[in-house]
C-alpha atoms as a PDB file:
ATOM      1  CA  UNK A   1       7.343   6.696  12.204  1.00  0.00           C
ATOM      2  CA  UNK A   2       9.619   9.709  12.027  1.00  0.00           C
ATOM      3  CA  UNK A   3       9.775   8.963   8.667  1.00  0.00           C
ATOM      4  CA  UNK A   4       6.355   9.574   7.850  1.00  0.00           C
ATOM      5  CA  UNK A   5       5.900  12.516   9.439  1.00  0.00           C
ATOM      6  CA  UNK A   6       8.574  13.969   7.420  1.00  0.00           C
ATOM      7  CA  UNK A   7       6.867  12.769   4.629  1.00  0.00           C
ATOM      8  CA  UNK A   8       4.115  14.015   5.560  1.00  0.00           C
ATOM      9  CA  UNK A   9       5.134  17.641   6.512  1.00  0.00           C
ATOM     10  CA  UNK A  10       6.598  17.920   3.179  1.00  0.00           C
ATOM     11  CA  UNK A  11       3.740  16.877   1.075  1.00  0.00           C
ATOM     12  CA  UNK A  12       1.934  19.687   3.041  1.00  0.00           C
ATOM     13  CA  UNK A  13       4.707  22.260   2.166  1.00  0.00           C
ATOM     14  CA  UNK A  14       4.431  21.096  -1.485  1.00  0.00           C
ATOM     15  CA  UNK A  15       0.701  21.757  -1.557  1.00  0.00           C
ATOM     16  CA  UNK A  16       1.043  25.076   0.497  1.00  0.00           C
ATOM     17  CA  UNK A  17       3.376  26.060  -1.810  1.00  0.00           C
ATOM     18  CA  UNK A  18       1.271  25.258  -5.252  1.00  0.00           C
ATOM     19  CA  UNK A  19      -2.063  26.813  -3.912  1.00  0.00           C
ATOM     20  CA  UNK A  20       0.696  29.837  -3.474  1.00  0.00           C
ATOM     21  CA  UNK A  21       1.396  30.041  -6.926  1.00  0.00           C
ATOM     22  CA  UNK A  22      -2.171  29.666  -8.724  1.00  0.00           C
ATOM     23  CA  UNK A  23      -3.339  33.400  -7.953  1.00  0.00           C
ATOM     24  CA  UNK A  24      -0.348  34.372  -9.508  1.00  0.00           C
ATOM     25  CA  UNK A  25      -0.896  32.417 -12.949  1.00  0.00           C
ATOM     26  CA  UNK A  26      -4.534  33.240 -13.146  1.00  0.00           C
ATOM     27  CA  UNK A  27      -3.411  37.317 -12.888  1.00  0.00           C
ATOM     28  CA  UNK A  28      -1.270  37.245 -16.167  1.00  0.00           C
ATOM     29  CA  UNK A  29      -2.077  39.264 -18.711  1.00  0.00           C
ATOM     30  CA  UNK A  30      -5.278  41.610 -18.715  1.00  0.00           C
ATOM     31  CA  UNK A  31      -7.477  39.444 -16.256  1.00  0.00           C
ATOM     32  CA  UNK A  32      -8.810  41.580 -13.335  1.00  0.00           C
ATOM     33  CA  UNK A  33      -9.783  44.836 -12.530  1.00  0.00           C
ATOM     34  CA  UNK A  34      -8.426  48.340 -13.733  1.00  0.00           C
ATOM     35  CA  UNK A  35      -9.200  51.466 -12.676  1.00  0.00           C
ATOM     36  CA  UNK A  36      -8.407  54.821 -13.854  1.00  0.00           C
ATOM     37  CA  UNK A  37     -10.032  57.164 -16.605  1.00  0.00           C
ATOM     38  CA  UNK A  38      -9.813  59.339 -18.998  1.00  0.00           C
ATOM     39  CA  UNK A  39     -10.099  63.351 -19.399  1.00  0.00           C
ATOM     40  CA  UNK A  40     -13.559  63.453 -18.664  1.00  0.00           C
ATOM     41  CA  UNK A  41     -14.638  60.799 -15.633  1.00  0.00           C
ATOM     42  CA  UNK A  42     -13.519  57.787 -14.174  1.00  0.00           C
ATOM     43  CA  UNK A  43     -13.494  54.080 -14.937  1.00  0.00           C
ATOM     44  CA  UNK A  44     -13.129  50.687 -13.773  1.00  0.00           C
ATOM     45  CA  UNK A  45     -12.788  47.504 -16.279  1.00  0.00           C
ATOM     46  CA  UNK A  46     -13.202  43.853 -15.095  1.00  0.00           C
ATOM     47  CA  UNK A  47     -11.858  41.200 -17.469  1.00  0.00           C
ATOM     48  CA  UNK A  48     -12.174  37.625 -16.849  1.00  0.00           C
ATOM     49  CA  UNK A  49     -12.392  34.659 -18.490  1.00  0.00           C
ATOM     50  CA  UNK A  50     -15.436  31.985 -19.034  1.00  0.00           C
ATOM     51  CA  UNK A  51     -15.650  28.848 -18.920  1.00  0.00           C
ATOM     52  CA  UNK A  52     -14.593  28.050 -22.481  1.00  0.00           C
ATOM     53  CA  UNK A  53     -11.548  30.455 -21.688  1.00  0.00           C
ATOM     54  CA  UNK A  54     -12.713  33.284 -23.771  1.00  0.00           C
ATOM     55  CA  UNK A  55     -12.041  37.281 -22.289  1.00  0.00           C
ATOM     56  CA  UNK A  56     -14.808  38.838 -21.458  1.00  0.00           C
ATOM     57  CA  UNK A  57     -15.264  42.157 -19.548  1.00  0.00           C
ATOM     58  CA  UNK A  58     -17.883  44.670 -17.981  1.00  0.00           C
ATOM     59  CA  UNK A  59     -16.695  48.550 -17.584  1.00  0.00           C
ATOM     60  CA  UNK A  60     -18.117  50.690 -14.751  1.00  0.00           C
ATOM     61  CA  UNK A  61     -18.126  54.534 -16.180  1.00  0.00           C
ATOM     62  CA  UNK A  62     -18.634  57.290 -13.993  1.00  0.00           C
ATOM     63  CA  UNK A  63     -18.799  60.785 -16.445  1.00  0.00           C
ATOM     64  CA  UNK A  64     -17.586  64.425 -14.291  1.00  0.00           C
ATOM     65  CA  UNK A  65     -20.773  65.253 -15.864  1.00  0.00           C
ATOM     66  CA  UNK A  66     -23.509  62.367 -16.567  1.00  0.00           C
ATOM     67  CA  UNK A  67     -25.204  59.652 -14.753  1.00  0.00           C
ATOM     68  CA  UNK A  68     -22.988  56.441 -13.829  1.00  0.00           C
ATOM     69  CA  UNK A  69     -23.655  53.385 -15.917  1.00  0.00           C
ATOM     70  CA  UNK A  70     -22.070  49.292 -16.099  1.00  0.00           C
ATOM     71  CA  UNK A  71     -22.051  47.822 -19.857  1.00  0.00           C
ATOM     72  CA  UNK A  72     -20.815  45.065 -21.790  1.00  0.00           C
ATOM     73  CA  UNK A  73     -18.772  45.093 -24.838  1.00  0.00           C
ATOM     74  CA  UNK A  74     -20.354  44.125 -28.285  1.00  0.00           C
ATOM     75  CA  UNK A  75     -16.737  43.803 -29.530  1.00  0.00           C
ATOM     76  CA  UNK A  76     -13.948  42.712 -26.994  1.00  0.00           C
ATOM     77  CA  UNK A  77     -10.424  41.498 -28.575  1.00  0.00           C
ATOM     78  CA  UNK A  78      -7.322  40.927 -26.592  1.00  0.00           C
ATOM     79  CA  UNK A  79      -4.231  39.966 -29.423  1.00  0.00           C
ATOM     80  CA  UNK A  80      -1.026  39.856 -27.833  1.00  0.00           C
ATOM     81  CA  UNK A  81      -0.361  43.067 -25.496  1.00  0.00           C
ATOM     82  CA  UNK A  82      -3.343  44.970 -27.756  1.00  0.00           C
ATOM     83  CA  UNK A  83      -6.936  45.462 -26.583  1.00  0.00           C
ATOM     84  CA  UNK A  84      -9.932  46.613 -28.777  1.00  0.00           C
ATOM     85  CA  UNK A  85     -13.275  47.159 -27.204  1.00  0.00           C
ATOM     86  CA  UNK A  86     -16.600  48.200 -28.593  1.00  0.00           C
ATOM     87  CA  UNK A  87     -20.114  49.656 -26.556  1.00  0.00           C
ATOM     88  CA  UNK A  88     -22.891  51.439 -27.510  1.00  0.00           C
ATOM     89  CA  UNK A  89     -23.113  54.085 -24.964  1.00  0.00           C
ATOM     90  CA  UNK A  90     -26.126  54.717 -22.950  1.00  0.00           C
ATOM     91  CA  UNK A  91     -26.141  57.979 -22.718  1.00  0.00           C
ATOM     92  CA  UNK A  92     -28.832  60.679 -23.924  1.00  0.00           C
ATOM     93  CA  UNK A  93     -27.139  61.474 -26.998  1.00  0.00           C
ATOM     94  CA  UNK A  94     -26.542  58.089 -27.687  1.00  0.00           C
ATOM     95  CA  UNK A  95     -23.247  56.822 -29.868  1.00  0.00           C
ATOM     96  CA  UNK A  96     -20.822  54.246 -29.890  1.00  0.00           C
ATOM     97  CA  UNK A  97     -17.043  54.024 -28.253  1.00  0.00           C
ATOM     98  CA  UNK A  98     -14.131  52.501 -29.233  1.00  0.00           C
ATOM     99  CA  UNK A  99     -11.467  51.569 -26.830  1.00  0.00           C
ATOM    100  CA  UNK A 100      -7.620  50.419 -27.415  1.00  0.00           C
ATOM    101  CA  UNK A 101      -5.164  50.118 -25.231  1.00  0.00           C
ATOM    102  CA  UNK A 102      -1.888  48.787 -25.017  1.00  0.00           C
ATOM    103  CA  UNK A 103      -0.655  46.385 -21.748  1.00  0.00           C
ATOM    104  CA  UNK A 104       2.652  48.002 -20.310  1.00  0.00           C
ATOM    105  CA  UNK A 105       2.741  46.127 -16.811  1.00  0.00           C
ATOM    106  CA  UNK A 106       0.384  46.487 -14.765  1.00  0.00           C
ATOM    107  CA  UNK A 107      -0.759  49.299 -16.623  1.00  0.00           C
ATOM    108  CA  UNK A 108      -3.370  49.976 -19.631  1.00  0.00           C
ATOM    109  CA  UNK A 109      -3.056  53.315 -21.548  1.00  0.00           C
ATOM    110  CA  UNK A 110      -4.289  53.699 -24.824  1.00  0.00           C
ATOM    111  CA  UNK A 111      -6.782  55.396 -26.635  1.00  0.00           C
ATOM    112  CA  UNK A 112     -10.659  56.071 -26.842  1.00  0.00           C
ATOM    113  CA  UNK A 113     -13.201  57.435 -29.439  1.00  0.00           C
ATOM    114  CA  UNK A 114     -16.789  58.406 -29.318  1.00  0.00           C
ATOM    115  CA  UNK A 115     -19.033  58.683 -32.476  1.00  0.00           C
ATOM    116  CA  UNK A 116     -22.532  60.300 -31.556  1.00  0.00           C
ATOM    117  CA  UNK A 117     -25.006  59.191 -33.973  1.00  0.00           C
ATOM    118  CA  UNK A 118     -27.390  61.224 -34.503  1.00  0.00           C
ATOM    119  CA  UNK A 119     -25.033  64.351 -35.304  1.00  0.00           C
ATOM    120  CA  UNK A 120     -22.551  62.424 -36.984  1.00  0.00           C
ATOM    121  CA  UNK A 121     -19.615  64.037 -34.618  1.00  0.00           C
ATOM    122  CA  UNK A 122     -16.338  62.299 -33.247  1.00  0.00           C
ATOM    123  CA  UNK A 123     -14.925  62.927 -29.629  1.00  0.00           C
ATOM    124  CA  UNK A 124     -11.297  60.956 -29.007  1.00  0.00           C
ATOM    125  CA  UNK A 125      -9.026  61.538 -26.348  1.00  0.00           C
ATOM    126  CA  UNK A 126      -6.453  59.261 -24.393  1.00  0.00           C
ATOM    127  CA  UNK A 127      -7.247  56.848 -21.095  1.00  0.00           C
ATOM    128  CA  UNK A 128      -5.285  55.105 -18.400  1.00  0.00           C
ATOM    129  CA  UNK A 129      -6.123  52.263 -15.583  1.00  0.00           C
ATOM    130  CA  UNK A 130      -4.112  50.231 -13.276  1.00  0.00           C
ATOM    131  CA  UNK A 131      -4.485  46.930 -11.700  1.00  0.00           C
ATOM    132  CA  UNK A 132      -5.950  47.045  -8.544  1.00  0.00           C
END
C-alpha cells in the first residue's frame, strides 16, 4: 500500500511538473504581447498563433497626436529572429506602414516607415517593445 502511494505522489509531481513547463514552450520566440513605441505614440503588438500554427498578430496604436486605433496586418512574416509587417493605416491622411524588427530577447527594436498616398511622402523612424 505504501507502495502505491509513492507511486502515486510521484506521478502527480511528474504531471505538476510538465503543466510547469508548457507556458514556457508556448512563449518562445515572438508569441505574446509587446509594448513600447516609437517617436511619435505608443504601441502594443499581440502575436499568436492559429490553429494551423501560422503567426498572426493585431497592433493597438495610440498616436501623441491622433485618435487610437487596433488593425491587422495585410503582410505579417516572422523568418528566423526577423519580422516584417504590413497595414494600411486608418488615419485621415491615409497611407501604408511597414514594420521590421529584429528579436534580441525579450526585446523587439527595429524599424518603421510610413508612405502617405495621396502626397506621395515617406515618414521612417525607429521603434521598440518589450514582452510584457
Amino acid at each position: 500500500m505504501r507502495r502505491a502511494y509513492m507511486i502515486l505522489a510521484l506521478t502527480i509531481l511528474l504531471v505538476l511538473f510538465a503543466v510547469h513547463l508548457l507556458p514556457a514552450q508556448s512563449r518562445s520566440g515572438f508569441d505574446g504581447v509587446w509594448t513600447g513605441g516609437w517617436e511619435s505614440g505608443k504601441i502594443k503588438l499581440t502575436i499568436s498563433r492559429d490553429s494551423d500554427g501560422k503567426a498572426v498578430a493585431k497592433l493597438w496604436v495610440a498616436p501623441e497626436n491622433g485618435e487610437e486605433y487596433t488593425t491587422g496586418f495585410s503582410e505579417f512574416v516572422l523568418e528566423g529572429n526577423t519580422m516584417r509587417a504590413r497595414y494600411n493605416s486608418p488615419d485621415s491622411d491615409p497611407g501604408e506602414v511597414v514594420l521590421e524588427a529584429n528579436l534580441e530577447g525579450d526585446t523587439l527594436r527595429g524599424t518603421w516607415q510610413f508612405r502617405q498616398k495621396a502626397k506621395d511622402e515617406t515618414h521612417s523612424g525607429t521603434w521598440k517593445a518589450t514582452r510584457l
